[in-house]
PDB file of N, CA and C in Angstrom:
ATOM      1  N   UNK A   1       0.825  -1.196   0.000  1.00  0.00           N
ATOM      2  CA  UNK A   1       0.000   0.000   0.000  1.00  0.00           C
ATOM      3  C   UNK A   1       0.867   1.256   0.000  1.00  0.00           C
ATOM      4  N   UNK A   2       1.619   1.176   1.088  1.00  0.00           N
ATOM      5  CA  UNK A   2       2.860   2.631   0.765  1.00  0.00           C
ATOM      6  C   UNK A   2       3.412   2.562   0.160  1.00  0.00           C
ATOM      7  N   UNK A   3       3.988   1.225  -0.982  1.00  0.00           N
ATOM      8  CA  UNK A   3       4.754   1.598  -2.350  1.00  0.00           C
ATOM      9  C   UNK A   3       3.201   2.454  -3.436  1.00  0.00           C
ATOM     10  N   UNK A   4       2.401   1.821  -3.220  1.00  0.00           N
ATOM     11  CA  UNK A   4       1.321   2.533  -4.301  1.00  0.00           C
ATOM     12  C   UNK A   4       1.319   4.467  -4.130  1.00  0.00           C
ATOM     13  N   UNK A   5       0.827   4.570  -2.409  1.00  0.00           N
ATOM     14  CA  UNK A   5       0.861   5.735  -2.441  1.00  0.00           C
ATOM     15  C   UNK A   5       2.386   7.060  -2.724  1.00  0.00           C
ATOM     16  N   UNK A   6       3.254   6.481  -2.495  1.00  0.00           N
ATOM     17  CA  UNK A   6       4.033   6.858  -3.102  1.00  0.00           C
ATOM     18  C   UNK A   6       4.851   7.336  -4.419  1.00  0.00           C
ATOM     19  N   UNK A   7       4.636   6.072  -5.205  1.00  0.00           N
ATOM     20  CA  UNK A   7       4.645   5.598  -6.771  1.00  0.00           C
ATOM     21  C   UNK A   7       3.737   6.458  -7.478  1.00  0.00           C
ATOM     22  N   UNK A   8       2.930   6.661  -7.351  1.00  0.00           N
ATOM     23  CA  UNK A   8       1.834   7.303  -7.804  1.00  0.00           C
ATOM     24  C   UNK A   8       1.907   8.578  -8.128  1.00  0.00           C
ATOM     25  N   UNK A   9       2.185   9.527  -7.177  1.00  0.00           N
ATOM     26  CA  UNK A   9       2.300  10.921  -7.546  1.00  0.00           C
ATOM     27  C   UNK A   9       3.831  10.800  -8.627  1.00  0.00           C
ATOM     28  N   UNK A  10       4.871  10.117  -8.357  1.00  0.00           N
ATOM     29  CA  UNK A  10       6.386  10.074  -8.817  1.00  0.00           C
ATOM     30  C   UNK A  10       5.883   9.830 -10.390  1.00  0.00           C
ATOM     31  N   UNK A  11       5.247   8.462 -10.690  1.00  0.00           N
ATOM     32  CA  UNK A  11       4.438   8.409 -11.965  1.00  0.00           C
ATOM     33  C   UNK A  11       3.590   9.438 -12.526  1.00  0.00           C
ATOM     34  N   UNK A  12       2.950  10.099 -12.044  1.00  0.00           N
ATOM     35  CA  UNK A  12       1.946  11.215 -12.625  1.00  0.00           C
ATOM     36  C   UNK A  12       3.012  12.450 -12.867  1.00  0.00           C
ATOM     37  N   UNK A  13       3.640  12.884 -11.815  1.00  0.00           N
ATOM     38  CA  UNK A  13       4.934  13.837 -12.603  1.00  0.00           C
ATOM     39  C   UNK A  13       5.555  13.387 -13.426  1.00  0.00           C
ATOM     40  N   UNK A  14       6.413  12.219 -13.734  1.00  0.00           N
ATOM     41  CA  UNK A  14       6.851  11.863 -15.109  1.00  0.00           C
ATOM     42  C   UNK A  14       6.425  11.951 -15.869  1.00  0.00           C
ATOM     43  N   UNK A  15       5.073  11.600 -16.381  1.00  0.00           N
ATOM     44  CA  UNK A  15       4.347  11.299 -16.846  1.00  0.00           C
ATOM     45  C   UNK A  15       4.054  12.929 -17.871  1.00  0.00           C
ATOM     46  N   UNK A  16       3.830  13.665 -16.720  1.00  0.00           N
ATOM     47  CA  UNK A  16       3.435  14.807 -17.072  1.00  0.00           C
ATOM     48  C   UNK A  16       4.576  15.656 -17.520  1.00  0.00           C
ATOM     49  N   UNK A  17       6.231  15.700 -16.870  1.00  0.00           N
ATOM     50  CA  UNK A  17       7.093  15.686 -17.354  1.00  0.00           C
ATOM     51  C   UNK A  17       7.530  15.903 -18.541  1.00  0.00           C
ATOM     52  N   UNK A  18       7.356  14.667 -18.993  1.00  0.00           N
ATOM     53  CA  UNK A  18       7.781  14.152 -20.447  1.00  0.00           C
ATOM     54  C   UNK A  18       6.886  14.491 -21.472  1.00  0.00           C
ATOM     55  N   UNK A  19       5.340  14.504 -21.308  1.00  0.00           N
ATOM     56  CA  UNK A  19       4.558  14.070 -22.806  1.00  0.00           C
ATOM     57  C   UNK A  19       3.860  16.162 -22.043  1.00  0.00           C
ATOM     58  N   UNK A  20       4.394  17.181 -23.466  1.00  0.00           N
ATOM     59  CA  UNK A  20       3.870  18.414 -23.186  1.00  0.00           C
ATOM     60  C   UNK A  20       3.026  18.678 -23.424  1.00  0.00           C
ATOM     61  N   UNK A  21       2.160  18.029 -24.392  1.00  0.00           N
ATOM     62  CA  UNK A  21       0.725  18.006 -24.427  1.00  0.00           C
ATOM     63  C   UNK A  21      -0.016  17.837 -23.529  1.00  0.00           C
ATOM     64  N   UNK A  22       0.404  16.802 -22.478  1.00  0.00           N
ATOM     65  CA  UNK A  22      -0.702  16.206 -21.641  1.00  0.00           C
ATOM     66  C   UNK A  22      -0.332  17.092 -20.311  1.00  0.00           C
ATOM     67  N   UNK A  23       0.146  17.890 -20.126  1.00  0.00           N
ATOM     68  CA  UNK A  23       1.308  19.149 -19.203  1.00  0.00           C
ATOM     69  C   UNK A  23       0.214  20.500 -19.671  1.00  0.00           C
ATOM     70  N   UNK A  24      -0.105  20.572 -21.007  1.00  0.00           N
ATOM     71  CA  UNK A  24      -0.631  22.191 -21.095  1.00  0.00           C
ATOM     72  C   UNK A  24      -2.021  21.667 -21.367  1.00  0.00           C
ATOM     73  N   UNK A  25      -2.589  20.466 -20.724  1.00  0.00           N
ATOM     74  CA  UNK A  25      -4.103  20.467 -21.002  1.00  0.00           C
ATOM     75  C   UNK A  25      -4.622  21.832 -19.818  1.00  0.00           C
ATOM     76  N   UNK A  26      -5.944  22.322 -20.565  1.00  0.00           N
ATOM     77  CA  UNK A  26      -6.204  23.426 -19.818  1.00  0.00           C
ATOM     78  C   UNK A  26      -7.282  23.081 -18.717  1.00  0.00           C
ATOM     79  N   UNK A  27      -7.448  23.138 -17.564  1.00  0.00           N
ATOM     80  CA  UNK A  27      -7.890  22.736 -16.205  1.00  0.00           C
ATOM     81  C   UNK A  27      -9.151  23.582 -16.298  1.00  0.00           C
ATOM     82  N   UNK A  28      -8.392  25.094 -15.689  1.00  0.00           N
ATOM     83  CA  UNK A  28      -9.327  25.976 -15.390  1.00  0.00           C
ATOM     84  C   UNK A  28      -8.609  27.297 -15.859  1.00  0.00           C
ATOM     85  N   UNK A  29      -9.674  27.865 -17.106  1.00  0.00           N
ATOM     86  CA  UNK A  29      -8.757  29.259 -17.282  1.00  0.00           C
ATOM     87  C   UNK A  29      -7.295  29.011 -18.101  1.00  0.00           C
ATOM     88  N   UNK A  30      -6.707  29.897 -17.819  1.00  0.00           N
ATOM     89  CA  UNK A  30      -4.991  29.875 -17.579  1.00  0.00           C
ATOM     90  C   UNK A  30      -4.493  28.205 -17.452  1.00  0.00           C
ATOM     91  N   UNK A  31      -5.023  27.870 -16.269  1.00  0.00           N
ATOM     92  CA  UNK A  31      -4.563  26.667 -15.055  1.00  0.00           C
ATOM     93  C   UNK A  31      -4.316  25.882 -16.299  1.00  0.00           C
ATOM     94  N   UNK A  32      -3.244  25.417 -16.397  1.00  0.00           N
ATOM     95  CA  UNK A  32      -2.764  24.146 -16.984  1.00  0.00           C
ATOM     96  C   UNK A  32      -2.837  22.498 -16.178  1.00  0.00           C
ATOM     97  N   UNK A  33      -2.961  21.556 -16.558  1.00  0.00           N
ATOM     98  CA  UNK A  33      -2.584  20.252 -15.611  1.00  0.00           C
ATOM     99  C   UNK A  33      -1.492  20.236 -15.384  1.00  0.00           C
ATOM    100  N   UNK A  34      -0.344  20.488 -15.670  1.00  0.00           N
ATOM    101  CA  UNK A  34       0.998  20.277 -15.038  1.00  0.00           C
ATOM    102  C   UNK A  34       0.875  21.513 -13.618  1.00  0.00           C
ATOM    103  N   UNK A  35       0.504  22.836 -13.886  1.00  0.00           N
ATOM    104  CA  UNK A  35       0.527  23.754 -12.963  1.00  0.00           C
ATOM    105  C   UNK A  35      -0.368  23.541 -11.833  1.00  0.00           C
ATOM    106  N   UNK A  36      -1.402  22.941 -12.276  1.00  0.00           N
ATOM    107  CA  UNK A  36      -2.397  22.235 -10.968  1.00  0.00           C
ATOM    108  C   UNK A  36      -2.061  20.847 -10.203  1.00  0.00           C
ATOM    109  N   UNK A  37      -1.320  20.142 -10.823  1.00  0.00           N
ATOM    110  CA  UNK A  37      -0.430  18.773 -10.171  1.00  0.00           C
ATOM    111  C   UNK A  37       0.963  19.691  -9.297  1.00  0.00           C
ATOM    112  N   UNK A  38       1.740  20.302  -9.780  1.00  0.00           N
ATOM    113  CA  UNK A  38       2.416  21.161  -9.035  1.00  0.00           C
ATOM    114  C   UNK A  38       2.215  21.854  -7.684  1.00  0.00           C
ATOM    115  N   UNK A  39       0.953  22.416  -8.329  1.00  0.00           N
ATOM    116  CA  UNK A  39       0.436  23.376  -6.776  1.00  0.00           C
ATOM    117  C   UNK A  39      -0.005  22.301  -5.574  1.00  0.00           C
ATOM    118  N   UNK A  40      -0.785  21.017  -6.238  1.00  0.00           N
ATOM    119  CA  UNK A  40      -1.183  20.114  -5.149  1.00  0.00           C
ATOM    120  C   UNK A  40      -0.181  19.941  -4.580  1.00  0.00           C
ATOM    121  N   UNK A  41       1.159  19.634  -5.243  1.00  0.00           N
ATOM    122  CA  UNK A  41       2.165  18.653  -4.395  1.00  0.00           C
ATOM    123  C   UNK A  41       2.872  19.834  -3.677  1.00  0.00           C
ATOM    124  N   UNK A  42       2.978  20.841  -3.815  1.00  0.00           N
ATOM    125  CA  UNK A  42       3.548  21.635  -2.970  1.00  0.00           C
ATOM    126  C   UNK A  42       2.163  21.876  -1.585  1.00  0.00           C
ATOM    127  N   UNK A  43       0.989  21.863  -1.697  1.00  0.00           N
ATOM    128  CA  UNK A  43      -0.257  22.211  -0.849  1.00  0.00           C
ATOM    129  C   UNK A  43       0.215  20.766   0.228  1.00  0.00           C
ATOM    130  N   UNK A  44       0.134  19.766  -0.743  1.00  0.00           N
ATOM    131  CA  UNK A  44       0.382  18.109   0.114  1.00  0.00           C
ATOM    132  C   UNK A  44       1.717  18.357   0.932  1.00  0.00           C
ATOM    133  N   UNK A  45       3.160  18.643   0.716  1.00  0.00           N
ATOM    134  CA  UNK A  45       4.403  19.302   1.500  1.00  0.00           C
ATOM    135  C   UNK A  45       3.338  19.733   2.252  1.00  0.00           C
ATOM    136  N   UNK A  46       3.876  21.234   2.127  1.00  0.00           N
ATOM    137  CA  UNK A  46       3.188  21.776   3.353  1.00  0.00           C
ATOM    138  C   UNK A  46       2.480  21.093   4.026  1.00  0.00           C
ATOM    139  N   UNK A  47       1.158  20.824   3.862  1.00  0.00           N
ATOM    140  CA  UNK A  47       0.049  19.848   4.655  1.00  0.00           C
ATOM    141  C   UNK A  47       1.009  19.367   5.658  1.00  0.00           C
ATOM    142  N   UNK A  48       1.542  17.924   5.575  1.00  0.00           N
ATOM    143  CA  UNK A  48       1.963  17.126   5.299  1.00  0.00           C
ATOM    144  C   UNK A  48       3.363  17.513   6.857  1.00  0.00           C
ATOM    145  N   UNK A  49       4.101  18.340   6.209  1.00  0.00           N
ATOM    146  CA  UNK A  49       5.066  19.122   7.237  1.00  0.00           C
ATOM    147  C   UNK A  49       4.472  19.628   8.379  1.00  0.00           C
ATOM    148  N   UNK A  50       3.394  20.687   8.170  1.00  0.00           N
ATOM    149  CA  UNK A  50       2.750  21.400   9.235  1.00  0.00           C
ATOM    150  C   UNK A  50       2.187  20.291  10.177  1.00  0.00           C
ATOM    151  N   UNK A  51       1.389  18.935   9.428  1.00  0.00           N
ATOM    152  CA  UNK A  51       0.387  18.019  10.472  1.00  0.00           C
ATOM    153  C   UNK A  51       1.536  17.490  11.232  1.00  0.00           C
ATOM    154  N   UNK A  52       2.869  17.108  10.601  1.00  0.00           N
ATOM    155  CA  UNK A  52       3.987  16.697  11.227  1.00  0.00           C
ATOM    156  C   UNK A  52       4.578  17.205  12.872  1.00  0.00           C
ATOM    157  N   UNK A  53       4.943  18.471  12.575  1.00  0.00           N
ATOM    158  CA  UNK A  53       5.290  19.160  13.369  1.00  0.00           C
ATOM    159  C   UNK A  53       4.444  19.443  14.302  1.00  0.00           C
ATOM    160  N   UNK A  54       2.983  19.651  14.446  1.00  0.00           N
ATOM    161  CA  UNK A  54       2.435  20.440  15.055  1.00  0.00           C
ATOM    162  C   UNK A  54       2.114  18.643  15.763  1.00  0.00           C
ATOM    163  N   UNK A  55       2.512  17.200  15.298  1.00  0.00           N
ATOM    164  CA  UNK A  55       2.046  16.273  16.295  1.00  0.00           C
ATOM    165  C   UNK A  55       3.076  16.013  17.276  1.00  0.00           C
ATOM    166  N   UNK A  56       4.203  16.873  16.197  1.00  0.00           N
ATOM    167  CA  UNK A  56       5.848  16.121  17.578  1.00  0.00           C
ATOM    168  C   UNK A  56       5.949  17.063  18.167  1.00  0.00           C
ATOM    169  N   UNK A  57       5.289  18.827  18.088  1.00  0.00           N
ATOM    170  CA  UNK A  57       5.620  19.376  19.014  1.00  0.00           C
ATOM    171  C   UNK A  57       4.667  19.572  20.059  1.00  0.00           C
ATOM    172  N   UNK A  58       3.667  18.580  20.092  1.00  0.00           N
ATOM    173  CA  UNK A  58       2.422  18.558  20.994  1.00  0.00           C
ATOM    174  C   UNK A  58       2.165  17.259  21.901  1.00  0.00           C
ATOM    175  N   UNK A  59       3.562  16.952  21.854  1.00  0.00           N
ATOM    176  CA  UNK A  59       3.973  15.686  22.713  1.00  0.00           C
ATOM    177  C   UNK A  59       3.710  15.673  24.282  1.00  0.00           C
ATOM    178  N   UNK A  60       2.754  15.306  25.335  1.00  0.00           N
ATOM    179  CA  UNK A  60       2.730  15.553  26.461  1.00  0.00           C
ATOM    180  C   UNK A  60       3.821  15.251  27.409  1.00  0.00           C
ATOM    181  N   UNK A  61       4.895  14.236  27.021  1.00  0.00           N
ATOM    182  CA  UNK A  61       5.820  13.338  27.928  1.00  0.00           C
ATOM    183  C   UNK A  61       7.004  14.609  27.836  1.00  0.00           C
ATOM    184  N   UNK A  62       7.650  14.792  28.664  1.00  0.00           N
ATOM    185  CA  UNK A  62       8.600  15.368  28.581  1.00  0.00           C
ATOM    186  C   UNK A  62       9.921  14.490  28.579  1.00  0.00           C
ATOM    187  N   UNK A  63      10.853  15.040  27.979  1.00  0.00           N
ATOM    188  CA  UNK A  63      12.340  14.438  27.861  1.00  0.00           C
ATOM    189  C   UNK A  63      12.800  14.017  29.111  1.00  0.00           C
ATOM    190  N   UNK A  64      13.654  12.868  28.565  1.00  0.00           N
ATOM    191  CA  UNK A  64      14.193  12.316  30.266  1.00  0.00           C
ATOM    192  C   UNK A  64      15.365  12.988  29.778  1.00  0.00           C
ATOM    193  N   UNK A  65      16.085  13.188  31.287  1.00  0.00           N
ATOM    194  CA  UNK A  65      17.316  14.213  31.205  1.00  0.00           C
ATOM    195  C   UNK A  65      18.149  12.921  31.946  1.00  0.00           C
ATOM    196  N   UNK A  66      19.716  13.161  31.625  1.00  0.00           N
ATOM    197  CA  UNK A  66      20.122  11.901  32.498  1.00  0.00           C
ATOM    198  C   UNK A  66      21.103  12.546  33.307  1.00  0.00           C
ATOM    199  N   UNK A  67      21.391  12.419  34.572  1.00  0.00           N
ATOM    200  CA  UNK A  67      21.666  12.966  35.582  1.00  0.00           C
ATOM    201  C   UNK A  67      22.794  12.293  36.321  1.00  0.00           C
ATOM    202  N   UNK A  68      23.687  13.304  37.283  1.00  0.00           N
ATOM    203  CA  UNK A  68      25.026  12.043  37.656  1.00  0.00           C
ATOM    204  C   UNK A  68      24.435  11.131  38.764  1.00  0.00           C
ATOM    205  N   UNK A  69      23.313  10.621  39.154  1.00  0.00           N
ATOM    206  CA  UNK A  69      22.789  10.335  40.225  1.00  0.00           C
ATOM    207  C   UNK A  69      22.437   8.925  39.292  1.00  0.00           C
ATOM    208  N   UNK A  70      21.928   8.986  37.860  1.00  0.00           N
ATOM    209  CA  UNK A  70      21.464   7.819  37.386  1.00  0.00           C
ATOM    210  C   UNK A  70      22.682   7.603  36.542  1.00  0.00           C
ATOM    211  N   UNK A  71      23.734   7.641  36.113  1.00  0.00           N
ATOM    212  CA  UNK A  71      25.048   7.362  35.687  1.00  0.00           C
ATOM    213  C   UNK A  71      26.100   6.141  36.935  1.00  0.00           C
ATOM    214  N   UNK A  72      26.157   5.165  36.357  1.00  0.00           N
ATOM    215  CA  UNK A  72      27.284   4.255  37.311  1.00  0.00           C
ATOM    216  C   UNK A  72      28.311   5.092  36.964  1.00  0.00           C
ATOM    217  N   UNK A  73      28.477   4.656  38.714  1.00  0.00           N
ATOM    218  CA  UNK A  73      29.907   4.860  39.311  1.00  0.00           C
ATOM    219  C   UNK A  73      31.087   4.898  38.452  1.00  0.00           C
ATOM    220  N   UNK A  74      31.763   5.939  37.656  1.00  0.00           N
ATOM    221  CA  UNK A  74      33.289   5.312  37.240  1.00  0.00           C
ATOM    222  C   UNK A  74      32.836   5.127  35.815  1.00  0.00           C
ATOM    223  N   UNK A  75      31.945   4.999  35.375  1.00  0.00           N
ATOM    224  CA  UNK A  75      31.474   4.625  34.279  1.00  0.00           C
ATOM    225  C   UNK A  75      31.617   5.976  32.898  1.00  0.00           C
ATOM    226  N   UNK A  76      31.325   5.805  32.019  1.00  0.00           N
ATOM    227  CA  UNK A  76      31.434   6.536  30.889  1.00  0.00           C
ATOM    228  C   UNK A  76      29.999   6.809  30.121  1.00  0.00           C
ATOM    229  N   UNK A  77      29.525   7.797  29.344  1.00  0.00           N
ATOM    230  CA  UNK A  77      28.111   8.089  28.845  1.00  0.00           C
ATOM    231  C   UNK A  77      28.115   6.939  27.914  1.00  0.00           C
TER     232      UNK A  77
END
């Protein structure tokens, strides 16, 4: 399943890439299909980054710190 979802967008940019016809079909307006596959995958980044971050920096556990009290005797980190 995560090779598909992956593969997929990598295939549709090649795809679109290579053959310029199928790159300047017109969407909406102006909007080309290559320029509207573009904008998604930069919208999906972002997305994608922001849902990231905002789950690791909303972590309730706090960091264990390690201390000379929990370090053996004589010992090395």
């Amino acid at each position: 399943m995560l090779v598909t979802v992956n593969a997929l967008p990598l295939a549709v940019g090649v795809l679109l890439s290579c053959s310029t016809t199928l790159g300047e079909v017109s969407v909406y307006g102006r909007r080309t299909l290559g320029t509207a596959w573009a904008l998604t995958q930069l919208l999906v980044l972002v997305g994608g980054t922001w849902w990231y971050e905002s789950r690791a920096a909303s972590s309730c556990e706090p960091a264990t710190a390690t201390t000379t009290a929990s370090r053996s005797v004589g010992g090395t980190w």
